[in-house]
Protein backbone atom coordinates (compact mmCIF):
# COMPACT_ATOMS: atom_id res chain seq x y z
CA UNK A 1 -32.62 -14.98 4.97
CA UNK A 2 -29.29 -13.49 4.96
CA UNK A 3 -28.95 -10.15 7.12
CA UNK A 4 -26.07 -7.52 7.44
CA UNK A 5 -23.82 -8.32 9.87
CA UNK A 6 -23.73 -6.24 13.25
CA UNK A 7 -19.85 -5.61 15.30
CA UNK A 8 -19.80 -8.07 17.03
CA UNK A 9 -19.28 -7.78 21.00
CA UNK A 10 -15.83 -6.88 22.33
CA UNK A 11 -14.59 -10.27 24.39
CA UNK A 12 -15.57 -9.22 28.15
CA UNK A 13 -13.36 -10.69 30.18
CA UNK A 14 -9.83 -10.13 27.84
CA UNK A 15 -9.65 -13.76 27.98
CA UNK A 16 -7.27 -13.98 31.09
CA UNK A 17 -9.50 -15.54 32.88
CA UNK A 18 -7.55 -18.94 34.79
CA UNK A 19 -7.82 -21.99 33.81
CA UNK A 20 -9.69 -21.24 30.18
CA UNK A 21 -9.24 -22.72 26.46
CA UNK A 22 -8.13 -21.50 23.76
CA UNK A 23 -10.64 -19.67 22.05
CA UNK A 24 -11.16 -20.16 18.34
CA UNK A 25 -13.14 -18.76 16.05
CA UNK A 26 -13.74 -21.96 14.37
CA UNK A 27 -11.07 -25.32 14.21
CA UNK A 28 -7.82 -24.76 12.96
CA UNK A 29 -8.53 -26.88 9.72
CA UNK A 30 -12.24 -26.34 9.42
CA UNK A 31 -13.29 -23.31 6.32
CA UNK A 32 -15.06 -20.30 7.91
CA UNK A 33 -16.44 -19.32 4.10
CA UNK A 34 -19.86 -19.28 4.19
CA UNK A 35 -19.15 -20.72 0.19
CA UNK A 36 -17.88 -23.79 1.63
CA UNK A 37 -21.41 -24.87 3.08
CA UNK A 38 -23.91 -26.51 1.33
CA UNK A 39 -27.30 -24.72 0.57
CA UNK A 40 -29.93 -24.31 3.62
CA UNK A 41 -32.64 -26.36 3.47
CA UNK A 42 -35.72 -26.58 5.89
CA UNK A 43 -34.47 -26.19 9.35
CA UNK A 44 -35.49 -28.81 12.30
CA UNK A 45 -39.31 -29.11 12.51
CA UNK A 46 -40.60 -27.45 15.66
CA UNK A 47 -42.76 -30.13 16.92
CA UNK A 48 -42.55 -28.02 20.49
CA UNK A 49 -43.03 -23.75 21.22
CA UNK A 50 -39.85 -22.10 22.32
CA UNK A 51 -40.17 -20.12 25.17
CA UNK A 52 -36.98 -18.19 24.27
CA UNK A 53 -35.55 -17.90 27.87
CA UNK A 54 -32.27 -18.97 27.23
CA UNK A 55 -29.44 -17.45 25.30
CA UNK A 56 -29.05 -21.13 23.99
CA UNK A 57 -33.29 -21.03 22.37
CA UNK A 58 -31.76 -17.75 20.88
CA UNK A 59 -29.30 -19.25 19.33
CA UNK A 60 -30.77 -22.06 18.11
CA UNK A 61 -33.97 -20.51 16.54
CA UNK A 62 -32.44 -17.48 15.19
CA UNK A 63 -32.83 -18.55 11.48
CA UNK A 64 -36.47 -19.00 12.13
CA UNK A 65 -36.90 -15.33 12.45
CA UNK A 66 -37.07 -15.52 8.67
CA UNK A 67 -38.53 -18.74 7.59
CA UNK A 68 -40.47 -18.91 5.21
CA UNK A 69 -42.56 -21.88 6.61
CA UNK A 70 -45.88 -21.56 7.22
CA UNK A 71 -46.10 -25.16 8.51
CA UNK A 72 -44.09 -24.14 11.71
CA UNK A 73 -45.91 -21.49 12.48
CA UNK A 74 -49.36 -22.87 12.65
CA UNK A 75 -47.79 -26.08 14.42
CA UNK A 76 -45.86 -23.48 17.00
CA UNK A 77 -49.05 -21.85 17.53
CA UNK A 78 -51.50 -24.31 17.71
CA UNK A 79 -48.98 -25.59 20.48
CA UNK A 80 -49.34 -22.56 22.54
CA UNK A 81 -53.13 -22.94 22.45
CA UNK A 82 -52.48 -26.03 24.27
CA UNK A 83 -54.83 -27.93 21.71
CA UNK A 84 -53.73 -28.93 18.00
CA UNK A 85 -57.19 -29.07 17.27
CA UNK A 86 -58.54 -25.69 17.71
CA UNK A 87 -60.24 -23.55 14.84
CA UNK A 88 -58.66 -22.08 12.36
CA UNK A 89 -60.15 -18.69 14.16
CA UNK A 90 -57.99 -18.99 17.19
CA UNK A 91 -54.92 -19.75 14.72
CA UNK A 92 -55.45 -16.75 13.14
CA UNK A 93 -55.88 -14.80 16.21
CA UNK A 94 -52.77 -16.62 17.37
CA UNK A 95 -50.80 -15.81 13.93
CA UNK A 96 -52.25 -11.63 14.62
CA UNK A 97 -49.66 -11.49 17.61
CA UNK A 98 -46.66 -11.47 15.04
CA UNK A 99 -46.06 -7.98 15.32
CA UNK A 100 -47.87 -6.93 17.95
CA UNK A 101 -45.66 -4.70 20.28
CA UNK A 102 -48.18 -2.43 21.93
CA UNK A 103 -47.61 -1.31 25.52
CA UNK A 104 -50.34 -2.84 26.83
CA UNK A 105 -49.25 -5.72 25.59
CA UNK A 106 -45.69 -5.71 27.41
CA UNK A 107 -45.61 -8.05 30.61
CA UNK A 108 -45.27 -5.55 33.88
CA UNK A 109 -41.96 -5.86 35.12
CA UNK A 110 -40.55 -5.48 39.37
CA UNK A 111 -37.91 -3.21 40.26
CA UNK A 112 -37.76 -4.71 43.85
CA UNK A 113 -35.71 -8.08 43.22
CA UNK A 114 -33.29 -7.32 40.77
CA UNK A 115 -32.27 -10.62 38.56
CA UNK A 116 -28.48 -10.58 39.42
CA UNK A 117 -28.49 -13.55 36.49
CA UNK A 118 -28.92 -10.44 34.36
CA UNK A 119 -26.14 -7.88 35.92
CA UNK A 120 -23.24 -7.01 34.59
CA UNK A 121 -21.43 -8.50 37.38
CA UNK A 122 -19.81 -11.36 37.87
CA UNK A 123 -20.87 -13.65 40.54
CA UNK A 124 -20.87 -17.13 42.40
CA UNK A 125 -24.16 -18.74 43.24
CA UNK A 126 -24.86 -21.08 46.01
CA UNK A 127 -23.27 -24.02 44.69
CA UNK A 128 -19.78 -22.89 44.14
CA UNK A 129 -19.92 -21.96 40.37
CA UNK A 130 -19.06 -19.13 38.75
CA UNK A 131 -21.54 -17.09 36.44
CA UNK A 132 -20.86 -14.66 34.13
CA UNK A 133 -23.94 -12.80 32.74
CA UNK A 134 -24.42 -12.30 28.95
CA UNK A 135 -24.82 -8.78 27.82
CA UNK A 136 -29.00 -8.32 27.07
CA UNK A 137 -28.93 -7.29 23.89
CA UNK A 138 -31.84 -6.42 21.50
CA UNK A 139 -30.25 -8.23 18.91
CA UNK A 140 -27.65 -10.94 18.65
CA UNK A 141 -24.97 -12.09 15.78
CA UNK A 142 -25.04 -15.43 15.18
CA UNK A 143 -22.53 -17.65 12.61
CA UNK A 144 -21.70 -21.10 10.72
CA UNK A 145 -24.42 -22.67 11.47
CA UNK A 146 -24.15 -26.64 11.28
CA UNK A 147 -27.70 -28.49 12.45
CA UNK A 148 -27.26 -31.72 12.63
CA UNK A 149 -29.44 -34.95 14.34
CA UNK A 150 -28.12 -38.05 15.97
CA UNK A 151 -30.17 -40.99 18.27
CA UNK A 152 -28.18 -41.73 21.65
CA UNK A 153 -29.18 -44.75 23.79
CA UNK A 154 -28.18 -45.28 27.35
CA UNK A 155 -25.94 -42.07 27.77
CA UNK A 156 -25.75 -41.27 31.43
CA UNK A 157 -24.42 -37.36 30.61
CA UNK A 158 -27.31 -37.38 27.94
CA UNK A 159 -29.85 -38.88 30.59
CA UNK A 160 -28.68 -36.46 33.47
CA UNK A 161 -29.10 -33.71 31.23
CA UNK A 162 -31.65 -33.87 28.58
CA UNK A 163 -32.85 -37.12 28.10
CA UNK A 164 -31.64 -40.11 25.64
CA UNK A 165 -33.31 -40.38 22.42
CA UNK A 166 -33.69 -38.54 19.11
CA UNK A 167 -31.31 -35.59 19.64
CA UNK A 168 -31.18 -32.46 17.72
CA UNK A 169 -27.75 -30.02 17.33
CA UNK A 170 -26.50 -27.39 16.64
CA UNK A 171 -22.72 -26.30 16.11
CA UNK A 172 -22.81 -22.18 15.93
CA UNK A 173 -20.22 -19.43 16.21
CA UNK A 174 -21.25 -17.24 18.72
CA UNK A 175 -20.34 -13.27 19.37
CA UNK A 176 -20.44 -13.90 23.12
CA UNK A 177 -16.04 -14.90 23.91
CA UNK A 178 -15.52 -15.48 20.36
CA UNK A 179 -16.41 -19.32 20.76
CA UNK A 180 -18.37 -21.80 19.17
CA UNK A 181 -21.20 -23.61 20.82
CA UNK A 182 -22.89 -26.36 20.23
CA UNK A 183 -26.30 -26.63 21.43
CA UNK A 184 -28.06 -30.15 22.70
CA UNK A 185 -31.97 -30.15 22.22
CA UNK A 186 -34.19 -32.85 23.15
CA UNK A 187 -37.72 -31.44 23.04
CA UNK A 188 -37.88 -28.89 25.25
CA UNK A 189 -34.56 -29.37 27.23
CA UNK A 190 -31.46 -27.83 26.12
CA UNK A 191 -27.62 -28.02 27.25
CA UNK A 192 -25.28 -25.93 25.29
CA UNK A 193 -21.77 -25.62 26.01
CA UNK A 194 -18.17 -24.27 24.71
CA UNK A 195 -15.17 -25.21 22.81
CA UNK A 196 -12.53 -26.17 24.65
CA UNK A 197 -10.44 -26.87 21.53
CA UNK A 198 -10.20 -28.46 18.35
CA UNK A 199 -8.09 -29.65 14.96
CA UNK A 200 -6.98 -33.24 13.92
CA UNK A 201 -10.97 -33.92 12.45
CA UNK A 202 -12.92 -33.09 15.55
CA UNK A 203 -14.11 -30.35 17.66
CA UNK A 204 -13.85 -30.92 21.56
CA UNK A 205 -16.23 -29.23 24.21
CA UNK A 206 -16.44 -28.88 27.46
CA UNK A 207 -19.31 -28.97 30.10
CA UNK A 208 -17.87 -27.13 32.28
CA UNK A 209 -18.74 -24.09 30.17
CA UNK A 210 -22.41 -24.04 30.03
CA UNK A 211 -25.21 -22.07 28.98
CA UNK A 212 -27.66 -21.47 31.97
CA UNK A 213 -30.30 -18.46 30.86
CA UNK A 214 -28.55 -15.89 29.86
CA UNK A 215 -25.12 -16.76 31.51
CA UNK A 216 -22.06 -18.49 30.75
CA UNK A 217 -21.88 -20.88 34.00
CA UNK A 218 -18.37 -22.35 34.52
CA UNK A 219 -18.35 -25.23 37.29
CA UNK A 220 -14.78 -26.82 37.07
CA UNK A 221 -15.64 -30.10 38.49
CA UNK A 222 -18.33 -30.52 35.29
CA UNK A 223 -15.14 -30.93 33.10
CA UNK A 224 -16.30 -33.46 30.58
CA UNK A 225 -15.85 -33.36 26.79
CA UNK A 226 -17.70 -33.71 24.19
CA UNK A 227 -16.18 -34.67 21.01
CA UNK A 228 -17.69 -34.35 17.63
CA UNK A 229 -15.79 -36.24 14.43
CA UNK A 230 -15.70 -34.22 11.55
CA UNK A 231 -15.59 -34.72 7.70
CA UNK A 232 -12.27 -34.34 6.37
CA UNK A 233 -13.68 -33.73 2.90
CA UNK A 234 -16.58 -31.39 3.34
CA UNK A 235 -16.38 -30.75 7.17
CA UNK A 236 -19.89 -32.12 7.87
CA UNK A 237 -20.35 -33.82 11.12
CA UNK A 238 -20.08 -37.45 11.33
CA UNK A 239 -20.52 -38.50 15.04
CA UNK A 240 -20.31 -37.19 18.80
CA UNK A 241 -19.06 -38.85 21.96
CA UNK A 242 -19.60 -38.08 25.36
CA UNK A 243 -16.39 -38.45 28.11
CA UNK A 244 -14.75 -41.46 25.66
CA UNK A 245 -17.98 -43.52 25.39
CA UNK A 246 -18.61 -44.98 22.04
CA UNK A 247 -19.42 -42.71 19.86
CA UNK A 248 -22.99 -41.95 17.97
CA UNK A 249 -23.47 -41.60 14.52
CA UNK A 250 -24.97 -38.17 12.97
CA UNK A 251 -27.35 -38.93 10.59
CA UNK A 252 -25.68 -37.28 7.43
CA UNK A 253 -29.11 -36.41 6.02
CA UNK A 254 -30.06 -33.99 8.68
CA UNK A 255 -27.37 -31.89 8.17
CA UNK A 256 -28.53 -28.25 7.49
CA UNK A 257 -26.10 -25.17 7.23
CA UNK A 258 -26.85 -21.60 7.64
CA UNK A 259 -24.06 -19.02 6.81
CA UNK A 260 -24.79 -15.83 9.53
CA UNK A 261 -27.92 -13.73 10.76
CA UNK A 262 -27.74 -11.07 13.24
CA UNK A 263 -31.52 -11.84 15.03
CA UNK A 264 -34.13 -9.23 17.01
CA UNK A 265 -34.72 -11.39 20.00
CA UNK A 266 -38.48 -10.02 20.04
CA UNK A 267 -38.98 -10.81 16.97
CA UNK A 268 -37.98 -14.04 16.96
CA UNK A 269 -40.65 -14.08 19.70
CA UNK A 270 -43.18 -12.40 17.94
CA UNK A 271 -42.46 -15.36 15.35
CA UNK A 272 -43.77 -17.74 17.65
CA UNK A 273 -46.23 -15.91 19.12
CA UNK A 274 -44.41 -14.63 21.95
CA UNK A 275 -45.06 -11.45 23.57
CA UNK A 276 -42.35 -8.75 22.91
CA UNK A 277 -40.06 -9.01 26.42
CA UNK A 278 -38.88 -5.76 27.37
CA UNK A 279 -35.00 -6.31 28.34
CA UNK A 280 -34.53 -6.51 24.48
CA UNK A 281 -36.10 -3.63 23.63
């Protein structure tokens, strides 16, 4: 499970950038020794295929590169044959695409419309906001993992975003800025966003640094926190709150920890029977 960690990226920007947080590496008076956590057990059951085309699906299923659950595997790819039901033939032609990286099998790829989302640039889209492209990397560095689950009812940031309902986290140290995200999954919809600062038992974030693909979005009239409560004791999470609404309760049983992994991306796709995609390469 455990893998050698990689250097980490160099912060891109220098961090003067106006109007931005403090960055931490974790909370002021949160441990950052892996000893501290308790031991892994099963991640979050994928009861829905990643498509992997976000740098928050990367970050969220990078453990799963090395897994050792054949239960998620079949479900995964049972769910990409669109039919749970199928014969255990197509599973197993299904399960022969881990590992498959032929050239024939790499999607063809157009030079003509360049995906600026994917530039080294900086840039503002149509709406104002301010995008700052993550580096494509074949592999990223991942950190202090804290999965966690929590059920939210009647949350209009929740409902505008990714639906109310049974909602599964993730709080992860990140190489891209030196911040931690946490990551917001409700079946197949995902908002992820940064720290904006932390200490006194909680961890606040921000929406107005988001995930959106592979770029760090910043939209400065999204600035709305999200505060998650944590355990004085053993620093597990205990609830999250969204812009000072009452606060939601994290179901302490769900709580799964995961000390660092430095992940291929295409093999993470090739986990879940995703063909290889050739910007990681």
């Amino acid at each position: 499970m455990k893998h050698k960690v990689q250097l980490l990226l160099p912060l891109i920007f220098g961090l003067s950038l106006p109007a931005c947080s403090t960055f931490f590496s974790i909370a002021p008076d949160a441990p950052h020794n892996s000893s501290a956590f308790k031991s892994a057990k099963d991640y979050p059951v994928v009861k829905q295929a990643p498509r992997l085309e976000s740098f928050s699906e990367v970050a969220y299923y990078a453990p799963y590169a090395n897994a050792n659950n054949d239960d998620v595997l079949v479900k995964a790819k049972q769910m990409l044959l669109d039919d749970a039901a199928e014969s255990s033939v197509k599973v197993s032609e299904a399960t022969s695409m881990i590992g498959e990286y032929s050239e024939a099998s790499r999607p063809e790829t157009s030079e003509e419309e360049p995906d600026l989302s994917y530039s080294n640039t900086d840039y503002y889209d149509e709406q104002g906001r301010l995008h700052y492209p993550i580096e494509i990397k074949p592999t990223y560095t991942f950190s202090d993992f804290v999965y966690f689950d929590f059920t939210s009812e009647e949350c209009d940031f929740l409902e505008a975003n990714i639906g109310n309902g049974l909602i599964h986290g993730l709080m992860v140290q990140t190489e891209i800025y030196g911040e931690l995200m946490i990551v917001l999954k409700n079946e197949d919809r995902y908002f992820s966003c940064f720290l904006n600062g932390g200490g006194g038992g909680r961890y606040s974030f921000s929406a107005h640094k988001f995930i959106e693909g592979f770029d760090l979005v910043k939209d400065f009239d999204l600035k709305f926190p999200i505060d998650v409560a944590i355990d004085g004791d053993n620093y597990d999470p205990v609830s999250i709150a969204f812009g000072g609404q009452p606060a939601f309760s994290i179901d302490q049983e769900s709580i799964t920890r995961e000390a660092y992994i430095t992940v291929s991306v295409n093999e993470l796709r090739a986990h879940f029977g995703l063909e290889p995609d050739p910007r990681f390469e």
